[in-house]
Each structure stands twice: as C-alpha cells, then as structure tokens.
PDB file of N, CA and C in Angstrom:
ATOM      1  N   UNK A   1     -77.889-145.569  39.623  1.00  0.00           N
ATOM      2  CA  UNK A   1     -78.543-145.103  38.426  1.00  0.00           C
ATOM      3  C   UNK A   1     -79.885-144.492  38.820  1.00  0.00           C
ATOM      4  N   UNK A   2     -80.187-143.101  38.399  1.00  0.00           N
ATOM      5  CA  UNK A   2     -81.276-142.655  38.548  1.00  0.00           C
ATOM      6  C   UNK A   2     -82.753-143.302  37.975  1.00  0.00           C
ATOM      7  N   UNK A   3     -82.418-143.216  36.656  1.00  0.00           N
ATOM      8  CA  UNK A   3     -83.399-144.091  35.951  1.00  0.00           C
ATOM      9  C   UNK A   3     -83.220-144.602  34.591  1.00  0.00           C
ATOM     10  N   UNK A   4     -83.437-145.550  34.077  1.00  0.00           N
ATOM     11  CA  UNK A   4     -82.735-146.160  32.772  1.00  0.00           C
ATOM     12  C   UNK A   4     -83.513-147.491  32.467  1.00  0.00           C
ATOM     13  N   UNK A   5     -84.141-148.009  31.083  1.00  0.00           N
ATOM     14  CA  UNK A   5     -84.876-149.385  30.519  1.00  0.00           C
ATOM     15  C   UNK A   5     -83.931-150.325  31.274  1.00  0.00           C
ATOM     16  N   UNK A   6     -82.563-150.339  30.973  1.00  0.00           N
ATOM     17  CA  UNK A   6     -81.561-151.325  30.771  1.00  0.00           C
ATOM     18  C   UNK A   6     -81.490-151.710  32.425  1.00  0.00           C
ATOM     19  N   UNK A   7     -81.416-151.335  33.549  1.00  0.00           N
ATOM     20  CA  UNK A   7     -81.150-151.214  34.482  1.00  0.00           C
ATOM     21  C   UNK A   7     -82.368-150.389  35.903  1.00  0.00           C
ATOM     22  N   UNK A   8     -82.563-151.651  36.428  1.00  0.00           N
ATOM     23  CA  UNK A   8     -84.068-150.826  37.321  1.00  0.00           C
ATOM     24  C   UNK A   8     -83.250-149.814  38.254  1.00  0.00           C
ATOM     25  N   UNK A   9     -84.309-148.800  38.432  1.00  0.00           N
ATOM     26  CA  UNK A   9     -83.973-147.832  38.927  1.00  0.00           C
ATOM     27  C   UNK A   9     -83.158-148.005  40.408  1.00  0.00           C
ATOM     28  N   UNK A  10     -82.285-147.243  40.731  1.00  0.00           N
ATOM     29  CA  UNK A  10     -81.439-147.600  41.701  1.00  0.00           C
ATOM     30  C   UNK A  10     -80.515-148.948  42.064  1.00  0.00           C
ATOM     31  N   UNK A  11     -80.745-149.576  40.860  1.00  0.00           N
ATOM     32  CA  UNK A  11     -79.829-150.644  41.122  1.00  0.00           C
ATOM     33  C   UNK A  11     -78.443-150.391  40.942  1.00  0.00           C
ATOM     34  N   UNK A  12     -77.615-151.182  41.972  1.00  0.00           N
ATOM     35  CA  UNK A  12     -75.999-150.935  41.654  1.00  0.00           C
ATOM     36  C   UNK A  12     -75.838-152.060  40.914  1.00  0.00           C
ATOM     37  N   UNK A  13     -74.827-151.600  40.073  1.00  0.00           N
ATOM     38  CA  UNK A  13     -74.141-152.707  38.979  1.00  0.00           C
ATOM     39  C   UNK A  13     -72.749-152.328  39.061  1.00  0.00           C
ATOM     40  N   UNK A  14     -71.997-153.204  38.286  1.00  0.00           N
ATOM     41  CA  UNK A  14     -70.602-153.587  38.880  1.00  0.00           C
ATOM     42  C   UNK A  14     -69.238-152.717  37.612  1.00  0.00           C
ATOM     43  N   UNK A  15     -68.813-151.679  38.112  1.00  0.00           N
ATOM     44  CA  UNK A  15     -67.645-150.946  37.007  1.00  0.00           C
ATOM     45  C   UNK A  15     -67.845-151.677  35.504  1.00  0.00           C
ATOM     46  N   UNK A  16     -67.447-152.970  35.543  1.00  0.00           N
ATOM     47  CA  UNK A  16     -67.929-153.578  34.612  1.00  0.00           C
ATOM     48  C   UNK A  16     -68.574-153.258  33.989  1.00  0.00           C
ATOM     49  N   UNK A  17     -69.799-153.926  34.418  1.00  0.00           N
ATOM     50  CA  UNK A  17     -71.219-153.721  33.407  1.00  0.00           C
ATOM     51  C   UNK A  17     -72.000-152.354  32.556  1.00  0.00           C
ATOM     52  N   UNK A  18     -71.137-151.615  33.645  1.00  0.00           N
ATOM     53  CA  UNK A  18     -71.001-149.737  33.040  1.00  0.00           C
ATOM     54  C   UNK A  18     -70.254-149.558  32.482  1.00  0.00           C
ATOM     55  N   UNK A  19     -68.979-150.327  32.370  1.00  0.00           N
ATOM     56  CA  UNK A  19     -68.007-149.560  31.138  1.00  0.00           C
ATOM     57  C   UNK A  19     -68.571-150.710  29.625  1.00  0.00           C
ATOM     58  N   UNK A  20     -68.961-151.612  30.234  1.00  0.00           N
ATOM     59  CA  UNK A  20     -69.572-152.601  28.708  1.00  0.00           C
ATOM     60  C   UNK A  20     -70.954-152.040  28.077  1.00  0.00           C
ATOM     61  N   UNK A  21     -71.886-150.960  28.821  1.00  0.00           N
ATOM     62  CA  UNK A  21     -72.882-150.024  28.564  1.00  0.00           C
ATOM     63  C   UNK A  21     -72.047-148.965  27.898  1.00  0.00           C
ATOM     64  N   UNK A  22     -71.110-148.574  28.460  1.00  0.00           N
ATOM     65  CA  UNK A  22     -70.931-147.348  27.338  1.00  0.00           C
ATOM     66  C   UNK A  22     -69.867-147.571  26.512  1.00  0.00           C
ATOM     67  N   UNK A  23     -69.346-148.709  26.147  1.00  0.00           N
ATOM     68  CA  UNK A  23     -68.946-148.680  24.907  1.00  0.00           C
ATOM     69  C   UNK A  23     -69.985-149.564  23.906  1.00  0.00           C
ATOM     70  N   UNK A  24     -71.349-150.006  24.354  1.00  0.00           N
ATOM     71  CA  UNK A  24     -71.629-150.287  23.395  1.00  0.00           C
ATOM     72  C   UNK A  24     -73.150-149.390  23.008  1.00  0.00           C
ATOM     73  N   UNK A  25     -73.063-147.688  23.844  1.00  0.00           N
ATOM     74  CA  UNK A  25     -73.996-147.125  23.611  1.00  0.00           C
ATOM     75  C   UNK A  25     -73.321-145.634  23.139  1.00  0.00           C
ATOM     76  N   UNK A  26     -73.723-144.588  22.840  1.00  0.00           N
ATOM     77  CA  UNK A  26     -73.446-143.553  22.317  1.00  0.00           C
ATOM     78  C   UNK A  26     -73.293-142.966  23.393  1.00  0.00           C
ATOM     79  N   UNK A  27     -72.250-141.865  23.445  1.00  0.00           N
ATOM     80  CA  UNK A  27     -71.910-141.063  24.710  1.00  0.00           C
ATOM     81  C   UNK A  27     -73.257-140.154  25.534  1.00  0.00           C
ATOM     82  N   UNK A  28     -74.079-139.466  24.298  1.00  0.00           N
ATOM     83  CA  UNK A  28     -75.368-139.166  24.373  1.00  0.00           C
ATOM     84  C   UNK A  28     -76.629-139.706  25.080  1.00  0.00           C
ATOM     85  N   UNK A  29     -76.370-140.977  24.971  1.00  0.00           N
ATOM     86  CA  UNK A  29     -77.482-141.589  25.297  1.00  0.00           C
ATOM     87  C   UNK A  29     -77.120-142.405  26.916  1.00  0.00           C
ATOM     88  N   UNK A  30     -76.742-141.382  26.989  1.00  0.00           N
ATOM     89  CA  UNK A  30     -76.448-141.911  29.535  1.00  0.00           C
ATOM     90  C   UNK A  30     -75.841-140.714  29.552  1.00  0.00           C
ATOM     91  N   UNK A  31     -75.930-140.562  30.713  1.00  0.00           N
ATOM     92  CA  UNK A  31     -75.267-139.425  31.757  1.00  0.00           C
ATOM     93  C   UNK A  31     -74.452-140.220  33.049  1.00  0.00           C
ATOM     94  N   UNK A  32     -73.080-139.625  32.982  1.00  0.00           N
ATOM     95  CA  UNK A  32     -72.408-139.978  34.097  1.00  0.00           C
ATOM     96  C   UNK A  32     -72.667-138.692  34.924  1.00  0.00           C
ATOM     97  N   UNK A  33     -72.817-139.257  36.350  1.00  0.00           N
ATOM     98  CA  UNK A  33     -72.892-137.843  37.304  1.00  0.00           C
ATOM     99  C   UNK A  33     -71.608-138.608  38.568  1.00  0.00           C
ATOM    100  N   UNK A  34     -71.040-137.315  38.554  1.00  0.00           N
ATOM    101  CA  UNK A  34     -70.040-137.436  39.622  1.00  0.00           C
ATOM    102  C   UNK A  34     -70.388-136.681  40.784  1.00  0.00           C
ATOM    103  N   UNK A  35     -70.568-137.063  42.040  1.00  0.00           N
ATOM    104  CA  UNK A  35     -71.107-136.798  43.155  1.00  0.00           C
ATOM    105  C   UNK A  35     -69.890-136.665  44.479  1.00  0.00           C
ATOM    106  N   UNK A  36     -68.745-136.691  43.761  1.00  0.00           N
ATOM    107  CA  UNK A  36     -67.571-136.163  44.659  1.00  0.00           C
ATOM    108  C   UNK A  36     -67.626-134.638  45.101  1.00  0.00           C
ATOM    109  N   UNK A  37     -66.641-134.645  45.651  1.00  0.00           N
ATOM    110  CA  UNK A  37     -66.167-133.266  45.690  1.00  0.00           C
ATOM    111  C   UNK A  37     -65.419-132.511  44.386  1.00  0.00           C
ATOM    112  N   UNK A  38     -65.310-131.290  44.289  1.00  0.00           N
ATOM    113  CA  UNK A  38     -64.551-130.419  43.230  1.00  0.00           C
ATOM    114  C   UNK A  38     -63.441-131.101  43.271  1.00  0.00           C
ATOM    115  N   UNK A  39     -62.992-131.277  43.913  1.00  0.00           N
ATOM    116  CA  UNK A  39     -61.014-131.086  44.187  1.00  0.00           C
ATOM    117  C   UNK A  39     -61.040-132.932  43.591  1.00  0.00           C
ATOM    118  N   UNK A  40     -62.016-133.605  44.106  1.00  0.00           N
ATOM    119  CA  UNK A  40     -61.816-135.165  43.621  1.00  0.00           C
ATOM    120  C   UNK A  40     -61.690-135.052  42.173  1.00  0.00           C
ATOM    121  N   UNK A  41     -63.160-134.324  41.555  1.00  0.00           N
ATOM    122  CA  UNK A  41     -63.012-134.054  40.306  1.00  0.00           C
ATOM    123  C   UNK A  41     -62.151-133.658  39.463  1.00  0.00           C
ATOM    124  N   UNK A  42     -61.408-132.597  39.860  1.00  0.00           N
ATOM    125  CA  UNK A  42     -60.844-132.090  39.563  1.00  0.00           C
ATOM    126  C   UNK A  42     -59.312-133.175  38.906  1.00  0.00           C
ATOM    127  N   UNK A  43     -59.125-133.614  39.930  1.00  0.00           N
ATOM    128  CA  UNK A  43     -58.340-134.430  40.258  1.00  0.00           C
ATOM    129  C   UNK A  43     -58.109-135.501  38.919  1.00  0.00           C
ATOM    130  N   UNK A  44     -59.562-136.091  38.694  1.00  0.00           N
ATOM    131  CA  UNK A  44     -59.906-137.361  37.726  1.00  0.00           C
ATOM    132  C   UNK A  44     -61.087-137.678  38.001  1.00  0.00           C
ATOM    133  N   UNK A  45     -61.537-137.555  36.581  1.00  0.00           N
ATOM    134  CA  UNK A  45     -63.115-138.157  36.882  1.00  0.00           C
ATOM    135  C   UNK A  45     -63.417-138.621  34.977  1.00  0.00           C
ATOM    136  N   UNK A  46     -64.097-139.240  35.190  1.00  0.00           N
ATOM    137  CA  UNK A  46     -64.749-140.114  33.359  1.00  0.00           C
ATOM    138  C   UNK A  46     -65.055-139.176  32.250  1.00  0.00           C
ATOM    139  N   UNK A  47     -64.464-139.092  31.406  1.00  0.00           N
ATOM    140  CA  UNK A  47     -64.781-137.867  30.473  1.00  0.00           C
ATOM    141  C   UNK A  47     -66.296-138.001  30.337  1.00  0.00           C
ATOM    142  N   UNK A  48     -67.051-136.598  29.921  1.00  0.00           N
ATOM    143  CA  UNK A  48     -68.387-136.141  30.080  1.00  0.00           C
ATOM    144  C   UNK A  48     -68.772-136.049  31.623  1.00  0.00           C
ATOM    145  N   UNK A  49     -68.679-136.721  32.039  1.00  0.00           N
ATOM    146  CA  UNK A  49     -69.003-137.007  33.735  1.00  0.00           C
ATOM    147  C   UNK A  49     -69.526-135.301  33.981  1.00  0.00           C
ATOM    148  N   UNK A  50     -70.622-135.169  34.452  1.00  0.00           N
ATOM    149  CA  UNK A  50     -71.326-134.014  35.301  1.00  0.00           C
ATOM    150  C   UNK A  50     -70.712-133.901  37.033  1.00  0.00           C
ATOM    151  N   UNK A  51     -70.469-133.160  37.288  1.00  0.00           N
ATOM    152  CA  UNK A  51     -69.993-132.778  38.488  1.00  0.00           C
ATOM    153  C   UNK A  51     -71.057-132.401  39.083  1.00  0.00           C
ATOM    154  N   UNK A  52     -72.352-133.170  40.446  1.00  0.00           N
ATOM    155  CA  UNK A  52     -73.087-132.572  41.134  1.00  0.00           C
ATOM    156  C   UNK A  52     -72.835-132.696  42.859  1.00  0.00           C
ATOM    157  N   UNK A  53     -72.034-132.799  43.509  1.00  0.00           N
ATOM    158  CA  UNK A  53     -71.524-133.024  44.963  1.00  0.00           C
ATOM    159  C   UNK A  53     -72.593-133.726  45.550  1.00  0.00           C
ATOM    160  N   UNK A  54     -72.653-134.410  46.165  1.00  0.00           N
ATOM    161  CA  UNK A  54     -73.694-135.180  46.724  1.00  0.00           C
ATOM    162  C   UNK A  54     -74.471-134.493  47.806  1.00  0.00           C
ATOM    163  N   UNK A  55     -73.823-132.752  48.370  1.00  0.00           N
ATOM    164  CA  UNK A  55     -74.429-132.677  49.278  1.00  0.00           C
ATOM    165  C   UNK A  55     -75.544-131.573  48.277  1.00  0.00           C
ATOM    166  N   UNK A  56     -75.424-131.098  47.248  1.00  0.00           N
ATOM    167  CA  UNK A  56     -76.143-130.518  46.619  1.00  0.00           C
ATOM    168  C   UNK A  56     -77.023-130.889  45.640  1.00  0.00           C
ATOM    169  N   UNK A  57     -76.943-132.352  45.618  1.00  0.00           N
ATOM    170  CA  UNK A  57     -77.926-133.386  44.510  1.00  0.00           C
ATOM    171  C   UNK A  57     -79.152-132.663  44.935  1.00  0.00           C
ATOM    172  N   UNK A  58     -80.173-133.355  45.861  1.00  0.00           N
ATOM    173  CA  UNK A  58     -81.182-132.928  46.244  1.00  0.00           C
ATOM    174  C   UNK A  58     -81.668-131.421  45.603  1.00  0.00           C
ATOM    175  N   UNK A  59     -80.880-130.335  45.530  1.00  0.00           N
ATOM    176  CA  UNK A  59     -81.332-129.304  45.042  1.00  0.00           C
ATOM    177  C   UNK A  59     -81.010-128.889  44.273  1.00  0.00           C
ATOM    178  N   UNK A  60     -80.417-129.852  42.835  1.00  0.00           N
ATOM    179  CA  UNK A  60     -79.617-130.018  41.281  1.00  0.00           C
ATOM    180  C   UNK A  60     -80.762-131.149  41.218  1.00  0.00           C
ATOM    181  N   UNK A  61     -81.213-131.497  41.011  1.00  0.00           N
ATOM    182  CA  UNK A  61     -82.248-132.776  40.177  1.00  0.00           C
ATOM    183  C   UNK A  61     -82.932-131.760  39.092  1.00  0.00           C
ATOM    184  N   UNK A  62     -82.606-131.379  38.718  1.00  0.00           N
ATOM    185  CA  UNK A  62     -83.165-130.421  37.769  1.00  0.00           C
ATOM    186  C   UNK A  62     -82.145-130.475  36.742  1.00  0.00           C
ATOM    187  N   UNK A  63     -81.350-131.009  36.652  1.00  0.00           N
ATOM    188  CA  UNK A  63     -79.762-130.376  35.791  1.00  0.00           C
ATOM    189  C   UNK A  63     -79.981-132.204  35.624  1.00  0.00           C
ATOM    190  N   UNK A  64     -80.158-133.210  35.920  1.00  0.00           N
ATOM    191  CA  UNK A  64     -80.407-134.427  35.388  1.00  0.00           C
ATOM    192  C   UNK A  64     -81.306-134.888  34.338  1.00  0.00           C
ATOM    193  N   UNK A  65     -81.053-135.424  33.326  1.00  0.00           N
ATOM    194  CA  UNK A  65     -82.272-136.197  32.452  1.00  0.00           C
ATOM    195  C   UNK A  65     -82.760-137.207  32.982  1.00  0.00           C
ATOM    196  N   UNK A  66     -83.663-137.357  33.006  1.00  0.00           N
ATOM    197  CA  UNK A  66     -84.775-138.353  34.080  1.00  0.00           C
ATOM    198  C   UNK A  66     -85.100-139.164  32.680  1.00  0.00           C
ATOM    199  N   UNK A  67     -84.932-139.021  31.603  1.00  0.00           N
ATOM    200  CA  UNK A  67     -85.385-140.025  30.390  1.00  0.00           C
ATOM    201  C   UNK A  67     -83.895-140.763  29.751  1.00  0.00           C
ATOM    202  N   UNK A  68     -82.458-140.170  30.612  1.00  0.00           N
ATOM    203  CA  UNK A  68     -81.636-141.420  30.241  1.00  0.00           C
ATOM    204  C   UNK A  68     -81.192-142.002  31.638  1.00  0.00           C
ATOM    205  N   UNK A  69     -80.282-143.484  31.077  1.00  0.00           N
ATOM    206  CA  UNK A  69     -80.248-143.808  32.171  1.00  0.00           C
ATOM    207  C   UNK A  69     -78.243-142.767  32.436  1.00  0.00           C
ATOM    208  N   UNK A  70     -78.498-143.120  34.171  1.00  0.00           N
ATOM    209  CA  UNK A  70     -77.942-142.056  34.634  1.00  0.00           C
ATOM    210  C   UNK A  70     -76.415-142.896  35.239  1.00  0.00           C
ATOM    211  N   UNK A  71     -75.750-142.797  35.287  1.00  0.00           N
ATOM    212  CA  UNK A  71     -74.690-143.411  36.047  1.00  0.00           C
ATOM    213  C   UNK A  71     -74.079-142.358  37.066  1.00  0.00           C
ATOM    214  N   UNK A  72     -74.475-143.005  38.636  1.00  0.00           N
ATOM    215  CA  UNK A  72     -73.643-142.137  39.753  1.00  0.00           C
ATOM    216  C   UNK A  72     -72.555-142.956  40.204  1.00  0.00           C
ATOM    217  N   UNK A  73     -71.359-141.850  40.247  1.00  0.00           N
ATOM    218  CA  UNK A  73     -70.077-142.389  41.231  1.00  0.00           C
ATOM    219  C   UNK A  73     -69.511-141.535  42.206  1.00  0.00           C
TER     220      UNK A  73
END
C-alpha cells in the first residue's frame, strides 16, 4: 500500500484483510494497482485494478492518488 489512514504506509496485509476493505468501502475510495506485466493483466486481474508494470512505477507515480489508500499486487 502506497499510502492509506487504515493501514501504515507500506505495510503488507493479508488477501484477506483487502478483500474485507473493499467490500466494506466504496470502489472510489482505494485504488488497486497492478504491477504485473500486460499479458498477466490481461490475462486476470481485480476489476478497476490500474495496470502500472513495476518496471515503470518509478516514472508513473504521477497517475497514483497519494490521498487514497492504494492496494499493490
């Protein structure tokens, strides 16, 4: 997680505790970012889920909301 109240920044938490966050929050209010490849994505990935490849994060942090919390997979 990039940054989020509920969850300190960079902490990992467990599939779980992220799918019990977003069903009991509005789709709006988090960002899933998927940090696979296209073709993974492509493949299957969490509806809404943002597609940013991990080797291009670093120069996409701009395309993130830094005021929700963020979920990376």
């Amino acid at each position: 997680m990039i940054q989020g109240d509920l969850f300190p920044v960079g902490e990992n938490i467990s599939p779980v505790d992220v799918k019990t966050y977003m069903a009991e929050h509005e789709p709006e209010s988090y960002q899933l970012l998927d940090v696979r490849q296209p073709k993974e994505f492509a493949e299957s990935h969490l509806p809404g889920a943002v597609l940013i490849p991990v080797k291009e994060l670093q120069d996409r942090l701009n395309e993130v909301d830094r005021h929700k919390p963020t979920f990376v997979y």
